[in-house]
Protein backbone atom coordinates (compact mmCIF):
# COMPACT_ATOMS: atom_id res chain seq x y z
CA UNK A 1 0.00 0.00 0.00
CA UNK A 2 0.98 3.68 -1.09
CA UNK A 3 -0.08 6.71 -0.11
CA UNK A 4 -0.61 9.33 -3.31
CA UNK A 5 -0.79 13.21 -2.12
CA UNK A 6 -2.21 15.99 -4.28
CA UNK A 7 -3.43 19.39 -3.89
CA UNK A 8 -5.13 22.23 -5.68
CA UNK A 9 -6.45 25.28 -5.07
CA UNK A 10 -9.78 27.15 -6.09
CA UNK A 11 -10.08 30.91 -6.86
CA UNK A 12 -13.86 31.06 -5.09
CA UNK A 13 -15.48 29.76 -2.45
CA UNK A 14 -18.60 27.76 -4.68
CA UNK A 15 -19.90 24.60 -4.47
CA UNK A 16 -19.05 24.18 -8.33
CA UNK A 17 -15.48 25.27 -7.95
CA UNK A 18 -15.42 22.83 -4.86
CA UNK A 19 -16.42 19.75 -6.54
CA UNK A 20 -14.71 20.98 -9.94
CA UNK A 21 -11.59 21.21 -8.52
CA UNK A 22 -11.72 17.87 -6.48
CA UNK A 23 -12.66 16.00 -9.68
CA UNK A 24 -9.66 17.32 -11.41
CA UNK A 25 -6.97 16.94 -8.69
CA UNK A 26 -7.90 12.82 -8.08
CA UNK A 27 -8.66 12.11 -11.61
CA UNK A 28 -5.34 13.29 -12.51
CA UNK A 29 -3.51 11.27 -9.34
CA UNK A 30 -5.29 8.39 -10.74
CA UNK A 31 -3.97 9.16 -14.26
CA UNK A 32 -0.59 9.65 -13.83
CA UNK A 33 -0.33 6.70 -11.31
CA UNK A 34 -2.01 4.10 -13.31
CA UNK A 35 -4.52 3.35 -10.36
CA UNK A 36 -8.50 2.13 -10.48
CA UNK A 37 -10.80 2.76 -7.94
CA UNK A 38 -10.99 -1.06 -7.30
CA UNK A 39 -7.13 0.21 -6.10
CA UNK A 40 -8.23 2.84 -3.28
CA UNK A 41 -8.29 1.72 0.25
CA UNK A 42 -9.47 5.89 1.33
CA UNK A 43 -9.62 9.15 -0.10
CA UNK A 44 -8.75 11.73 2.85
CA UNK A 45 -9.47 14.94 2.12
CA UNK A 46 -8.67 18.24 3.66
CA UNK A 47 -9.43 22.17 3.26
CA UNK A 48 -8.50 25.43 4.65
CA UNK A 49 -11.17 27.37 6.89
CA UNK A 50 -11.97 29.60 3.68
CA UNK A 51 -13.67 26.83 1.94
CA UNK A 52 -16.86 26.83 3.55
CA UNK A 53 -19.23 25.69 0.28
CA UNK A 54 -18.75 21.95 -0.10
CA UNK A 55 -17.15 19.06 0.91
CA UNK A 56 -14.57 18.05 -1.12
CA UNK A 57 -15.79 14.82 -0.73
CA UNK A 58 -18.43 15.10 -2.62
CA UNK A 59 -16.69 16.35 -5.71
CA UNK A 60 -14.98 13.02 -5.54
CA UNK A 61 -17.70 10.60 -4.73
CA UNK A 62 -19.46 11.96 -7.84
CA UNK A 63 -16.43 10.47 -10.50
CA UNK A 64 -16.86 7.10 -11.93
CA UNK A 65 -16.21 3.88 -9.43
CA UNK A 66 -16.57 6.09 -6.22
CA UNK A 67 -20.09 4.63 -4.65
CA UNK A 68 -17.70 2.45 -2.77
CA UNK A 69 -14.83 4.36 -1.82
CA UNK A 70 -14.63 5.39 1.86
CA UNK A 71 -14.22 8.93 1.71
CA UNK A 72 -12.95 11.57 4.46
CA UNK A 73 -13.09 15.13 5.18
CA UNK A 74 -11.71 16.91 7.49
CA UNK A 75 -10.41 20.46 7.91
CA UNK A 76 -6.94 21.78 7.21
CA UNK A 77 -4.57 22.93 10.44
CA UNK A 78 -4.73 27.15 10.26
CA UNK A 79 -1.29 28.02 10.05
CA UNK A 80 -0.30 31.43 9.64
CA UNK A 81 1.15 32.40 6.18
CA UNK A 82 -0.43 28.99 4.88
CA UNK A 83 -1.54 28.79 1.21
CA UNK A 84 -5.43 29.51 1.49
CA UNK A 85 -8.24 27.96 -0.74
CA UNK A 86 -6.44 25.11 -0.89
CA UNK A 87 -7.66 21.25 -0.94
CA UNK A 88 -5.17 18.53 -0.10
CA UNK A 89 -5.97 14.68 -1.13
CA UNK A 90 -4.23 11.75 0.39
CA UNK A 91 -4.83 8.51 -1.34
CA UNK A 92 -4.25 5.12 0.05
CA UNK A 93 -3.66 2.43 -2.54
CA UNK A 94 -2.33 -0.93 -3.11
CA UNK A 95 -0.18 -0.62 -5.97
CA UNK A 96 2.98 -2.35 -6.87
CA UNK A 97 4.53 1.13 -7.60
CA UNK A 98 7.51 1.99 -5.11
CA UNK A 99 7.94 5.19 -3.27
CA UNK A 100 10.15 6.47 -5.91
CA UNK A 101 8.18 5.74 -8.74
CA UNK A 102 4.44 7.43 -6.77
CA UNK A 103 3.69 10.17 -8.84
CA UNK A 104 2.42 13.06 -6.15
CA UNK A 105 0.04 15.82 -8.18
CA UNK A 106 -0.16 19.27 -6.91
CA UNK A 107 -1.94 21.85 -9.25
CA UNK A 108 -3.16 25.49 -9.40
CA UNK A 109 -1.25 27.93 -6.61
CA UNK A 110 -0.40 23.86 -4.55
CA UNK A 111 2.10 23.58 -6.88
CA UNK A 112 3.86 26.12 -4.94
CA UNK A 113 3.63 23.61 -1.83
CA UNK A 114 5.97 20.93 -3.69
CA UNK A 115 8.44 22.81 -5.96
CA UNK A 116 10.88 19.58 -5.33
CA UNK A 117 8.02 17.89 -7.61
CA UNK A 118 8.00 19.81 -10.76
CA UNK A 119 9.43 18.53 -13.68
């Protein structure tokens, strides 16, 4: 088992932009990691105290193969000069992948949280 982290951030605090940007962030983990839903042990899920609209969750549970994915949200730690409208993912999956070879997705302004990770 692996754990796959990702982030993203959202310009406004909507329910659309919420679940938009939750969609995008795991679907793009999955992507570049080569993992099903069948794979996923639990999506954890955290957000800064500006995002208020939705729960990530949600977003998530609404993408193909999710009905059966135990899902978790909980709120991000408010730590001053943190990045703010921010969503954080932690996926835990059985793959065959080692730690090296995990592909960890940050996107938007999280990007910025990771600089070690661009290419």
């Amino acid at each position: 088992m692996r754990g796959l982290r990702g982030a993203i951030t959202v310009e406004e605090n909507t329910a659309e932009a919420i679940k938009t940007a939750t969609r995008t962030i795991v679907s793009e983990m999955l992507r570049q990691n080569n993992v099903s839903t069948e794979d996923i042990g639990a999506a954890i899920f955290s957000a800064t105290e500006d995002i208020t609209a939705a729960f990530p969750a949600a977003g998530a549970r609404s993408l193909p193969g999710f009905e059966l994915v135990p899902l978790f949200d909980a709120r991000q730690m408010a730590v001053e000069g943190a990045m703010d409208h921010c969503i954080r993912v932690l996926l835990l999956v059985d793959t065959d992948l080692t730690q090296s070879e995990v592909k960890h997705v940050f996107l938007g302004r999280a990007a910025q949280l990771r600089p070690d990770l661009k290419k």
